[in-house]
Protein backbone atom coordinates (compact mmCIF):
# COMPACT_ATOMS: atom_id res chain seq x y z
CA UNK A 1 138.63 109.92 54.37
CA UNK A 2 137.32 106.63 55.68
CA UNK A 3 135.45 104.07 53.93
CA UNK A 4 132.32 105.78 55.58
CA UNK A 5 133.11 108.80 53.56
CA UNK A 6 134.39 110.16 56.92
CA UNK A 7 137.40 112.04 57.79
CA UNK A 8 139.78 109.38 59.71
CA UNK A 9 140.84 110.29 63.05
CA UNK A 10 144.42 109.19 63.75
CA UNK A 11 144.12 108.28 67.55
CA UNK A 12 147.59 106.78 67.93
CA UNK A 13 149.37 109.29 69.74
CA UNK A 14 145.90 110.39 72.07
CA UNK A 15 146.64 110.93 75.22
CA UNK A 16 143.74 108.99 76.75
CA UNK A 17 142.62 109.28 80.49
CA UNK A 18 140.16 107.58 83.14
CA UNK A 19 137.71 109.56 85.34
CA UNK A 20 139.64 109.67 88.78
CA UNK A 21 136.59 107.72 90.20
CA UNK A 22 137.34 104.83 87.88
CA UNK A 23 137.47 101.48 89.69
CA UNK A 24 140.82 99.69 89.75
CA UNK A 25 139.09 96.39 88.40
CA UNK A 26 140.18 97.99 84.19
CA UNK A 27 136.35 98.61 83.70
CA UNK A 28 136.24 102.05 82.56
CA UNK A 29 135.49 104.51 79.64
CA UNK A 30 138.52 106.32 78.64
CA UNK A 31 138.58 110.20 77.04
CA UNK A 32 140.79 111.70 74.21
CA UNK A 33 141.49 115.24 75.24
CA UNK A 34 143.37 117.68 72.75
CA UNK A 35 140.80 117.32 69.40
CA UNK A 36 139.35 120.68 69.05
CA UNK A 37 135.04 120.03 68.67
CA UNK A 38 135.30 116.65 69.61
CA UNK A 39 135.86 113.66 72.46
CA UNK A 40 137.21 110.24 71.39
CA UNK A 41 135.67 108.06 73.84
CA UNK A 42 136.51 103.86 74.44
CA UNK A 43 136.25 101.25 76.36
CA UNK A 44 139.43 100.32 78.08
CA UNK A 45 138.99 96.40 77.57
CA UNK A 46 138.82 97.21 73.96
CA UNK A 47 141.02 99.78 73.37
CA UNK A 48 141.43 99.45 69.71
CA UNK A 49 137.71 100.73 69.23
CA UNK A 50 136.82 104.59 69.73
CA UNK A 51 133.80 106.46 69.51
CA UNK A 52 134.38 110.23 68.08
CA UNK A 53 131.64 112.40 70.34
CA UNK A 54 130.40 115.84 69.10
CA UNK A 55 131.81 118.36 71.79
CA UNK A 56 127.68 118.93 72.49
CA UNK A 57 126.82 115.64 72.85
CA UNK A 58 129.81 114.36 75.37
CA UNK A 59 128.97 117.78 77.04
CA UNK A 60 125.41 117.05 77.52
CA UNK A 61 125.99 113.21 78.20
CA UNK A 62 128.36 114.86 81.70
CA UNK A 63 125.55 116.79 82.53
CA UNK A 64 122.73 113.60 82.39
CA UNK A 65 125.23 111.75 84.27
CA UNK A 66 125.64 114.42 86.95
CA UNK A 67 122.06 114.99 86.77
C-alpha cells in the first residue's frame, strides 16, 4: 500500500504507447496497456508521473473525445 492507503502500482516494466496521431514535437499523453480494470495514463514530458484511470472512466473520456 501507498502512503494514500492505496495499493501501489509498479509501472516500471509498462509497456507505454502514444496514439498514432501523436505529433512528433514529444507532446503527448501516453497509455499503460496490460492492467486488468485499469489505464495508467502520463504525460510524456513528465514521465515519472502517472495517473491510474478506472477502465469506465478512460472508456468514457475516448468516447467525449470522439464525440
Amino acid at each position: 500500500m501507498n502512503s494514500e492507503g492505496g495499493v501501489a502500482l509498479d509501472l516500471a516494466q509498462a509497456g507505454w504507447r502514444k496514439p498514432r496521431r501523436s505529433q512528433a514535437n514529444g507532446n503527448c499523453v501516453e497509455v499503460a496497456d496490460g492492467f486488468p480494470g485499469i489505464v495508467p495514463v502520463r504525460d510524456s514530458k513528465n514521465p515519472d508521473a502517472a495517473l491510474v484511470l478506472p477502465m469506465e472512466t478512460w472508456n468514457a473520456f475516448v468516447a467525449h473525445l470522439k464525440d
